[in-house]
N, C-alpha and C. Protein backbone atom coordinates (compact mmCIF):
# COMPACT_ATOMS: atom_id res chain seq x y z
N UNK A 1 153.40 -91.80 213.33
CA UNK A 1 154.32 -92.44 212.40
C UNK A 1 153.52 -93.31 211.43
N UNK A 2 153.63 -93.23 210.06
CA UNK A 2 153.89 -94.36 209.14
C UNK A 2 154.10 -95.60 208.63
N UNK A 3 153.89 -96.55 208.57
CA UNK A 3 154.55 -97.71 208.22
C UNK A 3 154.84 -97.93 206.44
N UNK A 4 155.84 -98.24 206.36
CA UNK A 4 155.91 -98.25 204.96
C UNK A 4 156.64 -100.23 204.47
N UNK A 5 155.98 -100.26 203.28
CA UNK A 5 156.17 -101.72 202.85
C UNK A 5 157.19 -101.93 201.97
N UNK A 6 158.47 -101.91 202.12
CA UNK A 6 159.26 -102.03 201.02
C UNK A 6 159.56 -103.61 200.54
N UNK A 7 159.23 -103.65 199.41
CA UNK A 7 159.22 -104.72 198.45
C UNK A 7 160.58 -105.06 197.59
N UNK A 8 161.31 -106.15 197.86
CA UNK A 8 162.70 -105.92 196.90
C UNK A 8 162.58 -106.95 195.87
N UNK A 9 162.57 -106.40 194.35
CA UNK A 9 162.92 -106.73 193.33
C UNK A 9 163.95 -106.87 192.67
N UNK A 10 163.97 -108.32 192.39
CA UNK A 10 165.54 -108.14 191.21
C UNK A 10 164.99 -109.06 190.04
N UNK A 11 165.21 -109.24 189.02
CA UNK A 11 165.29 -110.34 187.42
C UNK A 11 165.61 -111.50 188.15
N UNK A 12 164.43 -112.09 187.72
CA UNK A 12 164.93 -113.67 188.63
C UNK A 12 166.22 -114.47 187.57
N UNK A 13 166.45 -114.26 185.93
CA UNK A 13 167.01 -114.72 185.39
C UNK A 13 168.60 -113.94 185.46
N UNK A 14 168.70 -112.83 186.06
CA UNK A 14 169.87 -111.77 186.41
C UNK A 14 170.31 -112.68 187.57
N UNK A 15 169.86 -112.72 188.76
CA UNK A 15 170.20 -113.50 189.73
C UNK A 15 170.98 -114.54 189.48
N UNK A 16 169.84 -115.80 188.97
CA UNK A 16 170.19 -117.36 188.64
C UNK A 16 171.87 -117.23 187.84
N UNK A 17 171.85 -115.63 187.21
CA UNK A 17 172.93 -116.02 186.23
C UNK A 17 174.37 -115.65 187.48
N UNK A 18 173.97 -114.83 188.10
CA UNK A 18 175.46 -114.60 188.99
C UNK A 18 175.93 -115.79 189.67
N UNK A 19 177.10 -115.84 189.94
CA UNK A 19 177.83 -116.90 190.03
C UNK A 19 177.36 -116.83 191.95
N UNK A 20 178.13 -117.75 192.63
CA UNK A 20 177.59 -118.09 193.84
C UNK A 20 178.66 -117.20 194.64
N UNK A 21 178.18 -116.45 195.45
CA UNK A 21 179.56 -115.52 196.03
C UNK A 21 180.32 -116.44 197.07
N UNK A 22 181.82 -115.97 197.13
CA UNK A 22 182.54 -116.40 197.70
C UNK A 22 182.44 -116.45 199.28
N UNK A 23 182.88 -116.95 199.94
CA UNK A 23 182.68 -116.70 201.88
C UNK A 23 182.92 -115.12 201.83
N UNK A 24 184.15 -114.74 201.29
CA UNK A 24 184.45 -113.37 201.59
C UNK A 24 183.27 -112.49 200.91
N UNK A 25 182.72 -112.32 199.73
CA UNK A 25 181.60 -111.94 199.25
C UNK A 25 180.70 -111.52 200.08
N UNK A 26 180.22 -113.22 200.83
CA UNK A 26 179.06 -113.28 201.47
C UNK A 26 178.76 -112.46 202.72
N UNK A 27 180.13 -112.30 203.22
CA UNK A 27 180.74 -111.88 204.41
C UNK A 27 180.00 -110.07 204.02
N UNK A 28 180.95 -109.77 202.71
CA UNK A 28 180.90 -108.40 202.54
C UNK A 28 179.32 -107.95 202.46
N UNK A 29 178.41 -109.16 201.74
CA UNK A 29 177.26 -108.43 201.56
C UNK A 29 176.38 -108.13 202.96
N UNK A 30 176.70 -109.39 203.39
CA UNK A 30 176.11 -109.30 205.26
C UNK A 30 176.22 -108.39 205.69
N UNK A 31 177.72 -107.32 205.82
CA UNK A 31 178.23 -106.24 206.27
C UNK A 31 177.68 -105.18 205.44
N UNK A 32 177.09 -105.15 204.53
CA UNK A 32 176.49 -104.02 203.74
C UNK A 32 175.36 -103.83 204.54
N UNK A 33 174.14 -105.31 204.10
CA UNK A 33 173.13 -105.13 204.98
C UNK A 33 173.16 -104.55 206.16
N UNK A 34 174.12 -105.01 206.94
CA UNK A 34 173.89 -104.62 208.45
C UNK A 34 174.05 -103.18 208.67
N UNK A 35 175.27 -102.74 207.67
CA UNK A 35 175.30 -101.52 208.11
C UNK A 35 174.14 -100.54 207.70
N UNK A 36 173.15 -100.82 206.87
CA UNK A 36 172.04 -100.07 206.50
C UNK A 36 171.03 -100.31 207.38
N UNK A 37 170.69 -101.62 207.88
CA UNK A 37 170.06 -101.84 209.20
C UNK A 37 170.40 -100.86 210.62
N UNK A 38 172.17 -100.69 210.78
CA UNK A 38 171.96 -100.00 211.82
C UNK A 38 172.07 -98.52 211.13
N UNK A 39 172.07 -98.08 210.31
CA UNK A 39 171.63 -96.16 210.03
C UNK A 39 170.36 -96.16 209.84
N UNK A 40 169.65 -97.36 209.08
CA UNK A 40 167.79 -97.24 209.60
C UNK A 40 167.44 -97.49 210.92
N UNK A 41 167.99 -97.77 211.77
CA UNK A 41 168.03 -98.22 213.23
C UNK A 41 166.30 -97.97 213.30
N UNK A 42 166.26 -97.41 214.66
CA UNK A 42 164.65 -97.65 215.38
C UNK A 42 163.80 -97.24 214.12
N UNK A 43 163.51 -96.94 212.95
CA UNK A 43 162.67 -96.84 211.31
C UNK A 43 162.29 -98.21 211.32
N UNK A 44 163.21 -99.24 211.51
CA UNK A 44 163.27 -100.71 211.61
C UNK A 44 161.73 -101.30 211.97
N UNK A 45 160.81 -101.56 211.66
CA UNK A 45 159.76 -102.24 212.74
C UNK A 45 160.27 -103.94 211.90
N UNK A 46 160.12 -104.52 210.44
CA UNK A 46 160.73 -106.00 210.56
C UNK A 46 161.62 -105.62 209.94
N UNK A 47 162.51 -106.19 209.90
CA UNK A 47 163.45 -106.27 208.81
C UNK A 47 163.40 -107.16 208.09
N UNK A 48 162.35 -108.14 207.79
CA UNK A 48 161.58 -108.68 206.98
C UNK A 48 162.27 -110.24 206.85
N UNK A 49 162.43 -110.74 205.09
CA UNK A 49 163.08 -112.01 204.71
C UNK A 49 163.23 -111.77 203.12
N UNK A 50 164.15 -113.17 203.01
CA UNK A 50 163.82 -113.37 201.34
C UNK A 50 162.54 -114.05 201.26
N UNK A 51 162.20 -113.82 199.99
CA UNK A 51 160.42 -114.32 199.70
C UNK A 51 160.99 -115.24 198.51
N UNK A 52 159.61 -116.30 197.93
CA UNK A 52 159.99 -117.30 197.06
C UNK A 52 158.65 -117.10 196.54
N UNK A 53 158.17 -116.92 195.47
CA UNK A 53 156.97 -117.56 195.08
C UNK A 53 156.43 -118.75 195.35
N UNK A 54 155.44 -119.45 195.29
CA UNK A 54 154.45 -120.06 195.62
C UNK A 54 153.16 -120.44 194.73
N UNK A 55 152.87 -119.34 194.69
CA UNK A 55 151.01 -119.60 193.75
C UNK A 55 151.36 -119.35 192.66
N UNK A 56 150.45 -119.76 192.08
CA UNK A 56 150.32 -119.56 190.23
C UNK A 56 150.43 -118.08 190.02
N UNK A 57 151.14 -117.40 189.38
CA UNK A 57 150.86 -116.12 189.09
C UNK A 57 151.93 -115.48 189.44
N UNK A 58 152.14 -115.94 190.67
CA UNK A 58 152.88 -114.93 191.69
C UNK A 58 153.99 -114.56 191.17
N UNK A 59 154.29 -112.86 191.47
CA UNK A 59 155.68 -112.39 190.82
C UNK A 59 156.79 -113.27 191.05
N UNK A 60 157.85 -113.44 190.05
CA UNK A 60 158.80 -114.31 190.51
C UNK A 60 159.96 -113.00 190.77
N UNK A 61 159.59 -111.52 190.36
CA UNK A 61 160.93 -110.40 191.06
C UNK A 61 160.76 -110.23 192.13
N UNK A 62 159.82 -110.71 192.59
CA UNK A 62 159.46 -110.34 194.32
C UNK A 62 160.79 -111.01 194.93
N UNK A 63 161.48 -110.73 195.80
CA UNK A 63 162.74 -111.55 196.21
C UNK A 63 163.00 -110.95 197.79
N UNK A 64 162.26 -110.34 198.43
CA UNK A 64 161.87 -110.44 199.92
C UNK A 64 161.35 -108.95 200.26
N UNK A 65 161.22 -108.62 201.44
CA UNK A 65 160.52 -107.28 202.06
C UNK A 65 161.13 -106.76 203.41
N UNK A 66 160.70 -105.39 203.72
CA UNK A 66 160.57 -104.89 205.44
C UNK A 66 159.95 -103.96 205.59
N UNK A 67 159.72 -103.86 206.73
CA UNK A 67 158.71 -102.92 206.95
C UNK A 67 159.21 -101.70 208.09
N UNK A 68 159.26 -100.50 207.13
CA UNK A 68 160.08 -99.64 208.26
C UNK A 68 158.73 -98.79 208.56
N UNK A 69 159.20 -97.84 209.52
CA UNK A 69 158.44 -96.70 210.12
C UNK A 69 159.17 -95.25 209.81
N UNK A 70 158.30 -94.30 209.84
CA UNK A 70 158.96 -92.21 209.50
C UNK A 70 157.47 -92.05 209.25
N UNK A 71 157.85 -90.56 209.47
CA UNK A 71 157.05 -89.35 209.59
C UNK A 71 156.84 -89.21 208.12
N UNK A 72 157.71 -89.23 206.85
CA UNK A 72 157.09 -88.90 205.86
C UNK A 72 157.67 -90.14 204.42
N UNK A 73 157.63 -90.10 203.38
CA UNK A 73 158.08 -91.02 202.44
C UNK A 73 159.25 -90.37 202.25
N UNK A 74 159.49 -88.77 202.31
CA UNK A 74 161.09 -88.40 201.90
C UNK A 74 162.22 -89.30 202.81
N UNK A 75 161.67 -89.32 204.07
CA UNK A 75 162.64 -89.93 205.19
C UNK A 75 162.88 -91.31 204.65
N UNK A 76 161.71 -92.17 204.55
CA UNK A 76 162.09 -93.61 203.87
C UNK A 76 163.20 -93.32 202.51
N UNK A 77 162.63 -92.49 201.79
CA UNK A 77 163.84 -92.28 200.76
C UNK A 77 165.20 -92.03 201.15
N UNK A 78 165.41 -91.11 202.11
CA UNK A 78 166.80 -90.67 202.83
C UNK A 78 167.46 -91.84 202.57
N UNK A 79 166.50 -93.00 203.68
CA UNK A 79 167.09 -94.46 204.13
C UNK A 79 167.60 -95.57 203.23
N UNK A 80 166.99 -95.25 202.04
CA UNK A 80 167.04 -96.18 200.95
C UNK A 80 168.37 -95.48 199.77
N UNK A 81 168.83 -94.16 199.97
CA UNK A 81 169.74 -93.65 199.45
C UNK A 81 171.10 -94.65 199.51
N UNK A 82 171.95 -95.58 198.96
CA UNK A 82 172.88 -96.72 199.25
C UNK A 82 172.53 -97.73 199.55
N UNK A 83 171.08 -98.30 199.41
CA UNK A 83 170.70 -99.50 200.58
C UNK A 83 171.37 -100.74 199.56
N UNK A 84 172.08 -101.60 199.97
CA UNK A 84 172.62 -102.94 199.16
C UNK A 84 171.64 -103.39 198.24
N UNK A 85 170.88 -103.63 198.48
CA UNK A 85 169.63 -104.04 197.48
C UNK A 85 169.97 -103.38 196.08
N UNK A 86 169.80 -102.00 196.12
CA UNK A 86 169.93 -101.44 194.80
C UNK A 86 171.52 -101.50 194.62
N UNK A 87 172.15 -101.35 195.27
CA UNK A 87 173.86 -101.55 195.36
C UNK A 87 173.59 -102.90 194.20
N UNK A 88 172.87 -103.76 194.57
CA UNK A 88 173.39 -105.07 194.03
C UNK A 88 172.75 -105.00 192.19
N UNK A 89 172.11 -103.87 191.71
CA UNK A 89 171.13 -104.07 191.09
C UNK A 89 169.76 -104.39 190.93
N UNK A 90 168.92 -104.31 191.84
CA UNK A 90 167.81 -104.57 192.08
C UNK A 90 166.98 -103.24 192.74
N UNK A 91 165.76 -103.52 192.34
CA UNK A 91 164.86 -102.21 192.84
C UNK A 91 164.12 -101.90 193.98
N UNK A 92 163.37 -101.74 194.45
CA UNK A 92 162.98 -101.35 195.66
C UNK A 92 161.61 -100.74 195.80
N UNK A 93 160.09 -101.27 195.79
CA UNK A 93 158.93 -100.74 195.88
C UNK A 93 158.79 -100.01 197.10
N UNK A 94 158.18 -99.09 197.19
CA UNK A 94 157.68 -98.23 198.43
C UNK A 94 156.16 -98.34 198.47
N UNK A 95 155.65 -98.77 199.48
CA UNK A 95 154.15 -98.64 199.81
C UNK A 95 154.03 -98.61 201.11
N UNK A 96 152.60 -97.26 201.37
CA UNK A 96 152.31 -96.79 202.93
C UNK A 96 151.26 -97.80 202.78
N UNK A 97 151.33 -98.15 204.08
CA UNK A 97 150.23 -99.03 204.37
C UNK A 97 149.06 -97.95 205.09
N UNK A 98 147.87 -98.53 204.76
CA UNK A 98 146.53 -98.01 205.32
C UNK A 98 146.21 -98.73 206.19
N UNK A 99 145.83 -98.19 207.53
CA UNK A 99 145.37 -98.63 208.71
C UNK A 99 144.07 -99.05 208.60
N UNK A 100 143.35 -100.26 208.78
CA UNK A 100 141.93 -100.36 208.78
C UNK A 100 141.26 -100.14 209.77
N UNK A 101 140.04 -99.29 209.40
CA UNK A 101 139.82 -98.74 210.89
C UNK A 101 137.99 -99.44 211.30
N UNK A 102 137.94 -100.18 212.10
CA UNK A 102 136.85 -101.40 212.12
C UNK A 102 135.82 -100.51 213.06
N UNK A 103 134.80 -100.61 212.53
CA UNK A 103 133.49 -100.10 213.37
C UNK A 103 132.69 -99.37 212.68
């Protein structure tokens, strides 16, 4: 298996501009997430966080990550077919990670 790094991007000034969702909103988006969490089920290795910048430079679309597992990048794609993230407008980087191999 694979590990793959998905990176979630959105316009930090797109964001700031949406209004603050309602309980029921918040409710609904939770229930989006989750339900894409459980059809990626065991793919799952983190299911990551929101990210914030920090250092000088640093992307400010970066807006959190996870790190799933599959046999190939089509499968990660399968998984990402509806995922809320892009539901909400925002994009979605794919990167395989390289194993370092010491010796």
């Amino acid at each position: 298996m694979t590990n793959y790094l998905l990176i979630y991007r959105a316009d930090p000034a797109a964001m700031a501009a949406m209004p603050e969702p309602t309980p029921e909103q918040g409710a609904e988006m939770m229930n989006a997430w989750n339900a894409w969490a459980e059809r990626a089920g065991d793919a799952i290795v983190n299911f990551g966080d929101p990210t914030a910048p920090v250092s000088p430079g640093a992307d400010p679309t970066v807006g959190g990550y996870s790190l799933l597992q599959a046999d190939s990048y089509d499968e990660i794609a399968a998984l990402l077919d509806g995922h809320p993230h892009t539901a909400m407008g925002g994009t979605i980087d794919v990167y395989e990670t390289q194993p370092v191999v010491m010796g």
